[in-house]
Structure formats: C-alpha cells, structure tokens
N, C-alpha and C. Protein backbone atom coordinates (compact mmCIF):
# COMPACT_ATOMS: atom_id res chain seq x y z
N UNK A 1 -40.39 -25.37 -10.19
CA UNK A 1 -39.61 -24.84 -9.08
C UNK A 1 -38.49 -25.80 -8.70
N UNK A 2 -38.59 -27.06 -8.65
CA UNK A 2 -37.97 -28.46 -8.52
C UNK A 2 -36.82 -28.38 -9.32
N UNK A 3 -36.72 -27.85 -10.94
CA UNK A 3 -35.81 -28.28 -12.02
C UNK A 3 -34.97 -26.73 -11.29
N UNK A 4 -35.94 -25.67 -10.78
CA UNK A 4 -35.50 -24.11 -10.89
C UNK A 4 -33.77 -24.88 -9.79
N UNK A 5 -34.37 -24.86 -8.63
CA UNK A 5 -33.59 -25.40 -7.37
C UNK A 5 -32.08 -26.26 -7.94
N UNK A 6 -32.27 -27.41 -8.52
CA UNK A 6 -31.63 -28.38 -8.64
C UNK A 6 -30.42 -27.15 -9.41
N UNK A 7 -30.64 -26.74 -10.69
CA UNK A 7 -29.98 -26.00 -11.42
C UNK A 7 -29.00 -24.40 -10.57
N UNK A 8 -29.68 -24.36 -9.72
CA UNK A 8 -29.45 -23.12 -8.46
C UNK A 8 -28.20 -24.37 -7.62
N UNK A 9 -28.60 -25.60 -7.56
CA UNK A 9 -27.81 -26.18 -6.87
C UNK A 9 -26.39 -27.07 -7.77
N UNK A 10 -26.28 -26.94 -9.09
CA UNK A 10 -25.35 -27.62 -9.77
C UNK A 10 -24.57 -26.16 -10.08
N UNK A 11 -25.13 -25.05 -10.36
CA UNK A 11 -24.08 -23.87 -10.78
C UNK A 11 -23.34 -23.57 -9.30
N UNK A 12 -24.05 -23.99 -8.02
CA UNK A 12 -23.15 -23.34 -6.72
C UNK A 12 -21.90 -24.56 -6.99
N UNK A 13 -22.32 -26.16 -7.14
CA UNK A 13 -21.22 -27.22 -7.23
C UNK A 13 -20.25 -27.07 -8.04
N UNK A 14 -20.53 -26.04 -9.27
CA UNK A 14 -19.57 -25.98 -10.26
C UNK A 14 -18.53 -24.87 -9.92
N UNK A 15 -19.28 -24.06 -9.22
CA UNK A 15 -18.33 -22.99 -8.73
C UNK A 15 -17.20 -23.27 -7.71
N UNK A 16 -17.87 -24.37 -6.78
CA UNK A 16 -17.08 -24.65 -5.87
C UNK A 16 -16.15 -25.37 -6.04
N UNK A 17 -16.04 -26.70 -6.87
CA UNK A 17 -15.58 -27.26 -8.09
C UNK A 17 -14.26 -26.47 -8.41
N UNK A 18 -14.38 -25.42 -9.34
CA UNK A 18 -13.32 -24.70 -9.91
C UNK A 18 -12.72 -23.51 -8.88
N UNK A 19 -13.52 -23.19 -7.96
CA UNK A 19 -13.23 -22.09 -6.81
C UNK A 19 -11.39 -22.18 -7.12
N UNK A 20 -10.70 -21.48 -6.72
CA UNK A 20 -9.56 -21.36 -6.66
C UNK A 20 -8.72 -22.08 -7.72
N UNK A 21 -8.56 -22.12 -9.11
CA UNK A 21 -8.45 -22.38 -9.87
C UNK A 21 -8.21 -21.09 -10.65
N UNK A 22 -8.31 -20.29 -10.79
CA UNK A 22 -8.11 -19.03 -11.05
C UNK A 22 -6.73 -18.40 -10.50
N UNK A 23 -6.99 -18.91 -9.14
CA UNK A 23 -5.92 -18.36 -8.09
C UNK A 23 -4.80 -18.94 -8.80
N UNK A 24 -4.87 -20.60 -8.83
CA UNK A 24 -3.70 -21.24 -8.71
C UNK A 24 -2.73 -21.24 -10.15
N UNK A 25 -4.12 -20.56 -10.96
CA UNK A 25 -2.80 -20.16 -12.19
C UNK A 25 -2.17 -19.21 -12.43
N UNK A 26 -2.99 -18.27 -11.47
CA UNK A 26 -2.36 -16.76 -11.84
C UNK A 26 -1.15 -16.76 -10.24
N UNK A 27 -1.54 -17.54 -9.56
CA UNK A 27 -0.26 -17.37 -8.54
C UNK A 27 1.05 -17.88 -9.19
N UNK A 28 0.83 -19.54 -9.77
CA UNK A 28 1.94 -19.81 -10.68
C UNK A 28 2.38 -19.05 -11.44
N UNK A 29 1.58 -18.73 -12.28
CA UNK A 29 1.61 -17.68 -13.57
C UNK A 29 2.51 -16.73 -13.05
N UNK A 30 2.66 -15.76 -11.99
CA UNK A 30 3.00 -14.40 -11.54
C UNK A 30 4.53 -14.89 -11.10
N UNK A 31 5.08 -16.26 -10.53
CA UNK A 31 6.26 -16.60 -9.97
C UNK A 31 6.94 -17.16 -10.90
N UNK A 32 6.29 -17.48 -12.38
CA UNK A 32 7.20 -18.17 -13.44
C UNK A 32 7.83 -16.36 -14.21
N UNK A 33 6.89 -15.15 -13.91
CA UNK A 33 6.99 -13.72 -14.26
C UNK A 33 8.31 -13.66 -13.24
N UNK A 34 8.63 -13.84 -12.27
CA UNK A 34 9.68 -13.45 -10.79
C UNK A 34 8.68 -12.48 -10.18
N UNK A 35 7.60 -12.57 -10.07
CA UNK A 35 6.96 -11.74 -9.06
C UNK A 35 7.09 -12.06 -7.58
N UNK A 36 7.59 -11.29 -7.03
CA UNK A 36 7.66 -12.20 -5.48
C UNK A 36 6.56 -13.08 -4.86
N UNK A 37 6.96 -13.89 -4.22
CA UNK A 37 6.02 -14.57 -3.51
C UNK A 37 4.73 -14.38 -3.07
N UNK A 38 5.14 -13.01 -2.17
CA UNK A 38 3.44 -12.68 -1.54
C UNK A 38 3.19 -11.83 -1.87
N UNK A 39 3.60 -11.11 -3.13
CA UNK A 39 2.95 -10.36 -4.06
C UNK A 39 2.08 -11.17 -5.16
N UNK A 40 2.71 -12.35 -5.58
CA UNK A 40 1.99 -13.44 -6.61
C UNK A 40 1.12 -13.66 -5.80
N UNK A 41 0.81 -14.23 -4.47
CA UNK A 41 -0.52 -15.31 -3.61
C UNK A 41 -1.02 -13.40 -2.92
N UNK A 42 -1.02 -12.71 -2.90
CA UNK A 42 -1.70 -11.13 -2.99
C UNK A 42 -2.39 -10.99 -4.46
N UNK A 43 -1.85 -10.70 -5.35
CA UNK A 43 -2.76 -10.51 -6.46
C UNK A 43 -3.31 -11.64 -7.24
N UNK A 44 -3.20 -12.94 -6.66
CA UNK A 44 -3.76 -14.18 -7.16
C UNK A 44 -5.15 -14.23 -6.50
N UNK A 45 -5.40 -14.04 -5.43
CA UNK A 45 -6.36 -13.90 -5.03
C UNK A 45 -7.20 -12.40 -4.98
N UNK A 46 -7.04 -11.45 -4.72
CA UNK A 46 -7.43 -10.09 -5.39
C UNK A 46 -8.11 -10.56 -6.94
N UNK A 47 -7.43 -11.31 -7.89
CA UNK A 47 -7.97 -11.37 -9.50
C UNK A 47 -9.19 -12.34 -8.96
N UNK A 48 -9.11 -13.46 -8.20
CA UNK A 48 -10.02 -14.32 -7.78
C UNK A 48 -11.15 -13.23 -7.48
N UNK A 49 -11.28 -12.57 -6.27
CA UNK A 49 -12.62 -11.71 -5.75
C UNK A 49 -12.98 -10.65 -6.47
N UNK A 50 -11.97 -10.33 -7.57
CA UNK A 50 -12.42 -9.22 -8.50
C UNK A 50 -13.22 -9.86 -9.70
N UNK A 51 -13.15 -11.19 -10.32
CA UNK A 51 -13.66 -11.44 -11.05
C UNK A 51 -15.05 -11.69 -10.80
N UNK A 52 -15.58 -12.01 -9.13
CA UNK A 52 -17.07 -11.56 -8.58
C UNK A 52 -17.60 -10.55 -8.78
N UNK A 53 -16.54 -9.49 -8.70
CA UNK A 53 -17.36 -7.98 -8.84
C UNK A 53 -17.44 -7.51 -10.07
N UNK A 54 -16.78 -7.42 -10.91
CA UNK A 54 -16.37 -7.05 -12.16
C UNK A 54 -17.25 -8.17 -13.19
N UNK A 55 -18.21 -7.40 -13.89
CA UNK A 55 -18.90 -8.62 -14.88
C UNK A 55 -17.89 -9.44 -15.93
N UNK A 56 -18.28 -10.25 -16.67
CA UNK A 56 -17.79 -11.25 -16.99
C UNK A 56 -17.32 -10.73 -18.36
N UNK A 57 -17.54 -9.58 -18.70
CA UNK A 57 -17.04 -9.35 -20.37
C UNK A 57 -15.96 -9.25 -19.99
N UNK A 58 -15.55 -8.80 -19.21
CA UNK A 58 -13.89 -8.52 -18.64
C UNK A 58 -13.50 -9.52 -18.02
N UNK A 59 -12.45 -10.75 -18.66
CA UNK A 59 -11.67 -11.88 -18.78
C UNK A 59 -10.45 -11.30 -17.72
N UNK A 60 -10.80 -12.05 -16.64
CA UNK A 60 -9.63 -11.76 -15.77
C UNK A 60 -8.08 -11.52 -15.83
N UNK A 61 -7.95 -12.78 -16.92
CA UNK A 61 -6.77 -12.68 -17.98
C UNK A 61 -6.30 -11.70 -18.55
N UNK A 62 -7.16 -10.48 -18.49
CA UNK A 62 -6.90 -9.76 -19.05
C UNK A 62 -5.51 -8.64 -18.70
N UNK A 63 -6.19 -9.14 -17.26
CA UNK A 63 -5.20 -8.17 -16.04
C UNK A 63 -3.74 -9.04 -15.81
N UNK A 64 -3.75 -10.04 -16.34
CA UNK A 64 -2.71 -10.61 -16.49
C UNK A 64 -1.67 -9.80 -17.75
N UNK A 65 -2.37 -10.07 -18.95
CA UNK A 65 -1.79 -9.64 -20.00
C UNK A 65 -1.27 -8.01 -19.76
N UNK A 66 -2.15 -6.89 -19.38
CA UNK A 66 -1.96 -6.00 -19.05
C UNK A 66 -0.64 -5.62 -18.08
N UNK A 67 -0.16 -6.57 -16.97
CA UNK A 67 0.78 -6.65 -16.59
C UNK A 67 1.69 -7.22 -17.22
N UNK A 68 1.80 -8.20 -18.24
CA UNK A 68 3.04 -7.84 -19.02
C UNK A 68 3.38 -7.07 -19.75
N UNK A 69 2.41 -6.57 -20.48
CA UNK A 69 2.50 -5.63 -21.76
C UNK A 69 2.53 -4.29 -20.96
N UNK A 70 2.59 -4.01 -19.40
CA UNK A 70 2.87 -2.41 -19.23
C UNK A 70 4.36 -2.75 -18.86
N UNK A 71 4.52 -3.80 -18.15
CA UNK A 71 6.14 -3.94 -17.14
C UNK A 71 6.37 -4.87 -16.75
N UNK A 72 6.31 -6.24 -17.74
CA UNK A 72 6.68 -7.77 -17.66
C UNK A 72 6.72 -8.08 -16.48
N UNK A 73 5.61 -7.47 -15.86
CA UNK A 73 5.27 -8.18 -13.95
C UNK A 73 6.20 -7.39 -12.92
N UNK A 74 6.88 -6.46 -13.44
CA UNK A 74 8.07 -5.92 -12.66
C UNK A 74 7.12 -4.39 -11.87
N UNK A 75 7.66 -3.97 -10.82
CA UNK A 75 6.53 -3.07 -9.74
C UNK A 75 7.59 -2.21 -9.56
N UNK A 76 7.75 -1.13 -10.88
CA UNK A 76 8.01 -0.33 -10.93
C UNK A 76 7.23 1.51 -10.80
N UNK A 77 8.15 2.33 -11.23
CA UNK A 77 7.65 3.63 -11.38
C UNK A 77 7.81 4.18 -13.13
N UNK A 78 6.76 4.69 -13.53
CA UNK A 78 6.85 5.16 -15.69
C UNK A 78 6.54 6.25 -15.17
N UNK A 79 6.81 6.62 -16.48
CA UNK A 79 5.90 8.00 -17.18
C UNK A 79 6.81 8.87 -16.24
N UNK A 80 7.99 8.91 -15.83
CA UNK A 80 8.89 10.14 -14.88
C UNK A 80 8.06 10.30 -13.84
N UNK A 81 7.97 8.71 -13.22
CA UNK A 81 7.18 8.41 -11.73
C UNK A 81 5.85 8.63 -11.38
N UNK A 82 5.25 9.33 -12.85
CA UNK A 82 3.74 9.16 -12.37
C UNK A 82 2.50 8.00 -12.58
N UNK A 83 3.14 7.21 -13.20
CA UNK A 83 2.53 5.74 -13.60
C UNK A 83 3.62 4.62 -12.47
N UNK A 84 2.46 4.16 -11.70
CA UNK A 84 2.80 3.00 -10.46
C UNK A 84 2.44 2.01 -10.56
N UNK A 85 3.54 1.01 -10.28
CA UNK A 85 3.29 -0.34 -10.03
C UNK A 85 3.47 -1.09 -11.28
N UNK A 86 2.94 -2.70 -11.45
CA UNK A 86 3.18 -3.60 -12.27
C UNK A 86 2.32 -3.32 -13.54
N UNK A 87 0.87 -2.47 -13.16
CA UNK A 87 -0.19 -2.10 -14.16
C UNK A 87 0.04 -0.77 -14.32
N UNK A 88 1.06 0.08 -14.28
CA UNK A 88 1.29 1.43 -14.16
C UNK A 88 0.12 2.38 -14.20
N UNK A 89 -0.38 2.81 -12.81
CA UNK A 89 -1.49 3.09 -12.40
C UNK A 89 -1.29 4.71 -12.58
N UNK A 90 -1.64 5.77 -13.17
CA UNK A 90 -1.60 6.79 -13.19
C UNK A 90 -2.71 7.48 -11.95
N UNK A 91 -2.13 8.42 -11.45
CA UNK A 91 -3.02 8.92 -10.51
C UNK A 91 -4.77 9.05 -10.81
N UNK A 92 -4.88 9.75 -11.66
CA UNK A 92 -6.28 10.19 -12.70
C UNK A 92 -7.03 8.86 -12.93
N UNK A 93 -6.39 8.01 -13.13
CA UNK A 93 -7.07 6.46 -12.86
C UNK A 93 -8.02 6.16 -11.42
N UNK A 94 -6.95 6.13 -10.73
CA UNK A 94 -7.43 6.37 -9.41
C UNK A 94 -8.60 7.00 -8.97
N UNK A 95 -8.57 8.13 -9.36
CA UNK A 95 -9.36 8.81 -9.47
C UNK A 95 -10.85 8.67 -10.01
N UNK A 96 -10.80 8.39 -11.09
CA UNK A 96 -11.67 7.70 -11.77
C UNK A 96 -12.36 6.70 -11.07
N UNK A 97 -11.41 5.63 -11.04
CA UNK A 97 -11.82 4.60 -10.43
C UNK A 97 -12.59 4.79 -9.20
N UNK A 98 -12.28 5.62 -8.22
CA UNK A 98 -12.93 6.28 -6.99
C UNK A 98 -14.23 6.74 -6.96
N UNK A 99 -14.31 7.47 -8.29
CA UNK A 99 -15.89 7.42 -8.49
C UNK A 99 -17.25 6.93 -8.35
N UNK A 100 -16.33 5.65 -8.64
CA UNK A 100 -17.83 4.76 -9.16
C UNK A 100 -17.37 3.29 -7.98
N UNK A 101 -15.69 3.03 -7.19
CA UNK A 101 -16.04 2.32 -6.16
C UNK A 101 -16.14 2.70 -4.45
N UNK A 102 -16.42 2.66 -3.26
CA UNK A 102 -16.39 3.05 -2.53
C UNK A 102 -15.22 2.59 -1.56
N UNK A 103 -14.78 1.53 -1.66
CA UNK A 103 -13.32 1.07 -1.30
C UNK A 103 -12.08 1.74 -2.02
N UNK A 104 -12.54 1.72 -3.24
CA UNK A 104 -11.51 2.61 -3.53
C UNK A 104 -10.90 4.17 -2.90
N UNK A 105 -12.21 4.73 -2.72
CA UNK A 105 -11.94 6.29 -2.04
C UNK A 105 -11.49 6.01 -0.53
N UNK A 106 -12.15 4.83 -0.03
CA UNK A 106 -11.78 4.90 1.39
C UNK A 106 -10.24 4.78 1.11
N UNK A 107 -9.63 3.72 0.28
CA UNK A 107 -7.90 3.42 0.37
C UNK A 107 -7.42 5.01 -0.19
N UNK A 108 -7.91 5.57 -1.21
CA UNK A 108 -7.04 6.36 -1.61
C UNK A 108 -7.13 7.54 -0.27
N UNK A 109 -7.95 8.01 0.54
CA UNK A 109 -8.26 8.65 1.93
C UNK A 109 -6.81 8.14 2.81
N UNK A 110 -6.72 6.66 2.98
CA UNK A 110 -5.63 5.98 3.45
C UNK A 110 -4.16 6.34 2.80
N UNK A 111 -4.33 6.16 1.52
CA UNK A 111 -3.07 6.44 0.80
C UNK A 111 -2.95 7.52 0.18
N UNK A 112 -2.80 9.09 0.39
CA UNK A 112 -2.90 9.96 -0.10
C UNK A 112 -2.04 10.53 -0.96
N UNK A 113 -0.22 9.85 -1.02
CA UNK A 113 0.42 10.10 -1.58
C UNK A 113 0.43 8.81 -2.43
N UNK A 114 0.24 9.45 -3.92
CA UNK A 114 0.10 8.38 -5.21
C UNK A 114 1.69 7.51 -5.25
N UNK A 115 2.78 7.66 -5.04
CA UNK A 115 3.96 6.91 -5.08
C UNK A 115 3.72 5.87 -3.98
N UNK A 116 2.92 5.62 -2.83
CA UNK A 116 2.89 5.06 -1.68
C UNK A 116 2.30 3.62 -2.40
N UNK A 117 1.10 4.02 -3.56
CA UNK A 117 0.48 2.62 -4.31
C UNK A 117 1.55 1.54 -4.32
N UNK A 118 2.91 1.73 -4.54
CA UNK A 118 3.79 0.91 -5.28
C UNK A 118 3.93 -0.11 -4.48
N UNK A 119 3.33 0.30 -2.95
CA UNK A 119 3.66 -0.80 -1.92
C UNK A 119 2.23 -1.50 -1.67
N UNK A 120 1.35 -1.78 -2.59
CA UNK A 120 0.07 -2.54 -2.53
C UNK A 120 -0.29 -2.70 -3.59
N UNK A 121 0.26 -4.29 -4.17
CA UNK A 121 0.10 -4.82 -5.37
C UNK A 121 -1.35 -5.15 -4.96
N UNK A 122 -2.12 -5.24 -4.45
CA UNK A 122 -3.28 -5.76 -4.28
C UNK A 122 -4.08 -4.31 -4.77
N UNK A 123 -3.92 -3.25 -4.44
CA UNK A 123 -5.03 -2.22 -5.11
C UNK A 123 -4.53 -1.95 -6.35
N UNK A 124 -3.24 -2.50 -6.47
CA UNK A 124 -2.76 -1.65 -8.20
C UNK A 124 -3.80 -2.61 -9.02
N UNK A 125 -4.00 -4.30 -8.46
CA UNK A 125 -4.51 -4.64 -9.47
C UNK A 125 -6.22 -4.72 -9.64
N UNK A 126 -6.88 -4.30 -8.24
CA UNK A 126 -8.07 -3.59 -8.38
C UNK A 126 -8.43 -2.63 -8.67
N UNK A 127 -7.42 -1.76 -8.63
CA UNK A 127 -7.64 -0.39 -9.55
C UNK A 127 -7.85 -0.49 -11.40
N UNK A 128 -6.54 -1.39 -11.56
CA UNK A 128 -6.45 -1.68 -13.10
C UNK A 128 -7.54 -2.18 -13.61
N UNK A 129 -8.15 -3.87 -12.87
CA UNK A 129 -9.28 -3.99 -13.08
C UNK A 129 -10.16 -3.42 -13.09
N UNK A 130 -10.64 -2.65 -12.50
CA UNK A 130 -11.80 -1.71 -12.40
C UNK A 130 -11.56 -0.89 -13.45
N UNK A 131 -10.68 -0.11 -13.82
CA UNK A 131 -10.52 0.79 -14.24
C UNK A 131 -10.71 0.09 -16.41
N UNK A 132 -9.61 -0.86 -16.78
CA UNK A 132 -10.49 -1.46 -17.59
C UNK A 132 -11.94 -1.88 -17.65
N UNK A 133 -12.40 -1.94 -16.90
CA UNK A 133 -13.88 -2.34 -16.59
C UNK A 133 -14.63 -1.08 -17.46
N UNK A 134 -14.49 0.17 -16.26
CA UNK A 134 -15.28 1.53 -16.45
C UNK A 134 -15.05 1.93 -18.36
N UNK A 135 -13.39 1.67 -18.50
CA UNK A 135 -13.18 2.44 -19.37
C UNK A 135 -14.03 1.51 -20.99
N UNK A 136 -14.38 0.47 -20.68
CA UNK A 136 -15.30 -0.44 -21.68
C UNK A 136 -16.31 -0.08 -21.48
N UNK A 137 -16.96 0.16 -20.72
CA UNK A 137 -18.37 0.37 -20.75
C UNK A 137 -18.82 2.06 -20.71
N UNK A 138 -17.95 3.00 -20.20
CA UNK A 138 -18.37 3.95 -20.19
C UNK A 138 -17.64 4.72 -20.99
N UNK A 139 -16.18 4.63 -21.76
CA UNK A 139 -15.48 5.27 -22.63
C UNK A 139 -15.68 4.78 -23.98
N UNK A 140 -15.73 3.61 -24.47
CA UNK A 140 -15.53 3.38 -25.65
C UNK A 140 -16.60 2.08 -25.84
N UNK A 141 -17.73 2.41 -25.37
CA UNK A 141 -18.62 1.10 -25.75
C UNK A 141 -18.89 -0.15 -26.18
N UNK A 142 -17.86 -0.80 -25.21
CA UNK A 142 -17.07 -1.98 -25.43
C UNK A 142 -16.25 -2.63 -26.46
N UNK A 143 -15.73 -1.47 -26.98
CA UNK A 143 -14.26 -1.43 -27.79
C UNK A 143 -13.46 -2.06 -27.07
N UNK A 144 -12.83 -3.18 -27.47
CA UNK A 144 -11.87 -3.58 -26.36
C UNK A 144 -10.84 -2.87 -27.21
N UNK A 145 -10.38 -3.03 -28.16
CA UNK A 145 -8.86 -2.88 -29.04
C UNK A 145 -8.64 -1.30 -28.73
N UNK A 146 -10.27 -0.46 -28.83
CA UNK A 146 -9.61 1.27 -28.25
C UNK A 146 -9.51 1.68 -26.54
N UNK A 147 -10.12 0.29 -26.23
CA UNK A 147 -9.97 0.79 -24.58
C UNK A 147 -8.51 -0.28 -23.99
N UNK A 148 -7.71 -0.86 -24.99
CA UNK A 148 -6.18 -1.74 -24.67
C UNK A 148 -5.93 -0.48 -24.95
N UNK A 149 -5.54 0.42 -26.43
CA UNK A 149 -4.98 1.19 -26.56
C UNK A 149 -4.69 2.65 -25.65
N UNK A 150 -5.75 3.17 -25.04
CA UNK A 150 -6.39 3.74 -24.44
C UNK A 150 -5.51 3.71 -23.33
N UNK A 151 -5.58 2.44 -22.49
CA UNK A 151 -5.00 2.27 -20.84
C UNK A 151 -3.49 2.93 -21.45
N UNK A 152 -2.67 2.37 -22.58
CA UNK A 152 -1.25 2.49 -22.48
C UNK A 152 -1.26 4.35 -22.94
N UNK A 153 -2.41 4.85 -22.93
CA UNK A 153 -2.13 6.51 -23.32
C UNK A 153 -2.04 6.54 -24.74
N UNK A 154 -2.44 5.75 -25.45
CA UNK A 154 -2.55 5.84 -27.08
C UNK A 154 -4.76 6.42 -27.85
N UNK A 155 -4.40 7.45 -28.87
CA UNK A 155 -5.05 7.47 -29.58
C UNK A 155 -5.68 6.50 -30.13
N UNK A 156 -4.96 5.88 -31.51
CA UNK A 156 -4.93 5.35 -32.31
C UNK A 156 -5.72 3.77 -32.25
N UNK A 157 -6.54 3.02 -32.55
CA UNK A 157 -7.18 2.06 -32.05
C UNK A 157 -6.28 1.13 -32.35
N UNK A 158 -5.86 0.68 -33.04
CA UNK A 158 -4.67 -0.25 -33.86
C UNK A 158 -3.49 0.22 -33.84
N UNK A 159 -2.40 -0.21 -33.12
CA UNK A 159 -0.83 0.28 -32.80
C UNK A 159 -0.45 -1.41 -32.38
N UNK A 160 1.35 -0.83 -31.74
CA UNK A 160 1.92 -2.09 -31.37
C UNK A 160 1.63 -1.89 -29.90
N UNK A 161 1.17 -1.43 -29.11
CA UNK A 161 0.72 -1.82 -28.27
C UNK A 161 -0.75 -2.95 -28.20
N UNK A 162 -1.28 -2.37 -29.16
CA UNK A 162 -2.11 -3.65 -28.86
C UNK A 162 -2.08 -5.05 -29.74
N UNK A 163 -1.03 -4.89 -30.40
CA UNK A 163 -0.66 -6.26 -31.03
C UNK A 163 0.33 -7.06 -29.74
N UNK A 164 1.12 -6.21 -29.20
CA UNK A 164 1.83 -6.50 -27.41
C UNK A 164 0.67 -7.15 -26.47
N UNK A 165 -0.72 -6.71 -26.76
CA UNK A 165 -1.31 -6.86 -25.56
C UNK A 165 -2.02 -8.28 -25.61
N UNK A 166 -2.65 -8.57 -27.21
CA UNK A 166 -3.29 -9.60 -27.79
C UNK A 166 -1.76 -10.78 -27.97
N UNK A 167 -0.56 -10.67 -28.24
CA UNK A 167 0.15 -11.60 -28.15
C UNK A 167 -0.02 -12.51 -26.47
N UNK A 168 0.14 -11.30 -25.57
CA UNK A 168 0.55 -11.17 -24.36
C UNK A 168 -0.70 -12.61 -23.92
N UNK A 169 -2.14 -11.81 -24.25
CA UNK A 169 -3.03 -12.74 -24.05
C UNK A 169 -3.27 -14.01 -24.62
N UNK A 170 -3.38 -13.93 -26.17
CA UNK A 170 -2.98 -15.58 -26.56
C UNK A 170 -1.98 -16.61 -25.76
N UNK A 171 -0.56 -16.01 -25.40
CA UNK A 171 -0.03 -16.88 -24.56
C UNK A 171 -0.76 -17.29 -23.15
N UNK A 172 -1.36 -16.21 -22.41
CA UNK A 172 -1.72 -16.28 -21.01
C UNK A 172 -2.57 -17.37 -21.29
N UNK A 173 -3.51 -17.30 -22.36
CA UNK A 173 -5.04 -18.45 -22.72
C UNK A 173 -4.13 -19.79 -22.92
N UNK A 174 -3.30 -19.73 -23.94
CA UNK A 174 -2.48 -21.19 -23.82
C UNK A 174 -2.21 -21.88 -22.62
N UNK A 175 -1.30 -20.96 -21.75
CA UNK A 175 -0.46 -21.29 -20.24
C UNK A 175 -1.72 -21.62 -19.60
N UNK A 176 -3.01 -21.16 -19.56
CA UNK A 176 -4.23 -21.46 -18.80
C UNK A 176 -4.71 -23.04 -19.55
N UNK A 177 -4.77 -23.25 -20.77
CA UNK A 177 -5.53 -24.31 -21.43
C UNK A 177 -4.56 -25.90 -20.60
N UNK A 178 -3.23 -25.31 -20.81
CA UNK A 178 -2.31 -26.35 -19.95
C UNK A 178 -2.78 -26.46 -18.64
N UNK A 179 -2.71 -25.72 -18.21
CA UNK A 179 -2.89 -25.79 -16.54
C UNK A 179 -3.52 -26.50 -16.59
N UNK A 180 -4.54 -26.04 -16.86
CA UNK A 180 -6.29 -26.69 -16.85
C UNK A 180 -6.36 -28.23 -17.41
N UNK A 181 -6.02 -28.68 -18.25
CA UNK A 181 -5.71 -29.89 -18.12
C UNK A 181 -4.46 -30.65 -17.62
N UNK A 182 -3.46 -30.32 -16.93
CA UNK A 182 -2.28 -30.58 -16.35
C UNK A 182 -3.83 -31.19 -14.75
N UNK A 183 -4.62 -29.94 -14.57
CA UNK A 183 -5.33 -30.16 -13.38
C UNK A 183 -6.34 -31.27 -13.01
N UNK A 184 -7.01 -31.55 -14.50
CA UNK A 184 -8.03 -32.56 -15.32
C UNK A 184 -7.47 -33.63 -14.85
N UNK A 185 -5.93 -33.72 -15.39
CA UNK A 185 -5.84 -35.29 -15.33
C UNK A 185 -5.05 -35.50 -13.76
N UNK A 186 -4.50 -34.76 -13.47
CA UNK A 186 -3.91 -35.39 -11.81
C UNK A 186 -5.63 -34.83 -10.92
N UNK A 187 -6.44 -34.67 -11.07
CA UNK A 187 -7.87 -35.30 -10.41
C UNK A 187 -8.34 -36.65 -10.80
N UNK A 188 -7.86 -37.24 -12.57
CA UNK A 188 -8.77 -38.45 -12.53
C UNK A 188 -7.85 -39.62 -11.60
C-alpha cells in the first residue's frame, strides 16, 4: 500500500511539474501562426483541459496540425460558409459531437446559429477535438490516416491531404522537441 501511495504521489508531482507546458507551446505555437492574442492564450488552454478529457490516443498535437492543414490558423468561413472557424467545423460535426458531450448541447442551445461559432475559438477547438476523438473510435476503429482523411471530407484513406496533415505534424513534434528542451535547460 506504502510503494501503491508514494507512486500515486510522484505521477501527481510529475503532472504538476509539466502542468502548463502544453499551454505554453501551443500559445507560442498559435502567435508564431498570427493567431491573435486571446485567441492563442483561449485555445492554449482549452487544448490543456481537453487533453484531461479526451484519452490519450489522441495527441493533442494533433489539433494543432489539424489547424494548419484546414486554414494555416486563420478563423475563417469554407465549404460556401458552411465549414467554421480555424478547424472548419461543419455543422453535422456539431452535431455529432452533441451527442455524446453534454456541454456541447448546452453551447450549441446558446449558439443556435452555426456562423455565430466563428466567434468562439474555444468551442471550435473542443468541438474538433472531440469530434476527432468520436470519429477514431467509433467511425473507423482507430484508423488514424482514414479518420485525417475523413475530417477534410475525403474517401480515400491515402490522399494529399493526409500527407498535409502528417507533414503539418512532424513539424509541430519538432517545434515541441525544441521547446521542451529550450525549457530543460533555462530550469537547470
């Protein structure tokens, strides 16, 4: 019970340890993109509390990459305005997503007109997250390469979208490996 405790007490130190570390690359990360200010420290922290809820096969990073490879961080309107925001959120997503979270239905109750999303980078990117989440585990049985393809509206498991999406991410993992030791050594 002694070894159980101690080990209960080094994974809370490690967490606390790296706590916001997540934040501080994806806030950088989002302002070296030109994401505005308190849209970057809004969805820097949103990726932080989503990566609590959302299990761990799903690499937070991911939602990074996903925002470049739909609209290089830019919080626009696709698809002849029916895809919103930086993760171009299609309504039917939403939807989806509503299903299976209960915050979600309460906001979309709040936000009833789907163009209104464009002004809450914080649910576009809990929606996206989530919504990659569902679509791995309940669409394509943790296919990642048919559930990348998938989000951008593609068939095909292998296209240039998902060679866009896996570039997108190799860089994000680099820009993170820096950080991360840029962080290492101004602590020693």
């Amino acid at each position: 019970m002694k070894r159980y405790t101690i080990l209960v007490v080094l994974f809370i130190a490690i967490d606390i340890i790296f706590a916001g570390e997540l934040y501080d690359f994806a806030y950088n990360f989002l302002l070296k993109q030109k994401v505005p200010e308190n849209h970057a420290a809004i969805m820097a922290n949103v990726l932080e509390e989503e990566k609590e809820i959302i299990p761990k096969s799903v690499d937070p990073l991911y939602m990074l990459a996903f925002g470049l490879a739909e609209t290089g961080f830019s919080n626009v309107f696709g698809d002849y305005g029916k895809a919103v925001g930086y993760f171009q959120i299609h309504e039917s997503a939403v939807f989806y997503v509503a299903n299976f979270y209960e915050d979600v239905r309460e906001f979309k109750k709040k936000v009833r007109n789907h163009s209104d999303l464009i002004n809450y980078p914080d649910w576009q990117l809990r929606i996206a997250y989530r919504y990659i989440y569902l679509s791995l585990r309940y669409m394509f049985n943790w296919d990642l390469a048919r559930a990348i393809s998938a989000y951008n509206g593609r068939r095909d498991k292998y296209n240039e979208y998902t060679i866009k999406f896996f570039g997108y991410y190799t860089h994000i993992i680099k820009e993170y490996m820096i950080f991360q030791n840029s962080n290492q050594k101004t602590k020693q």
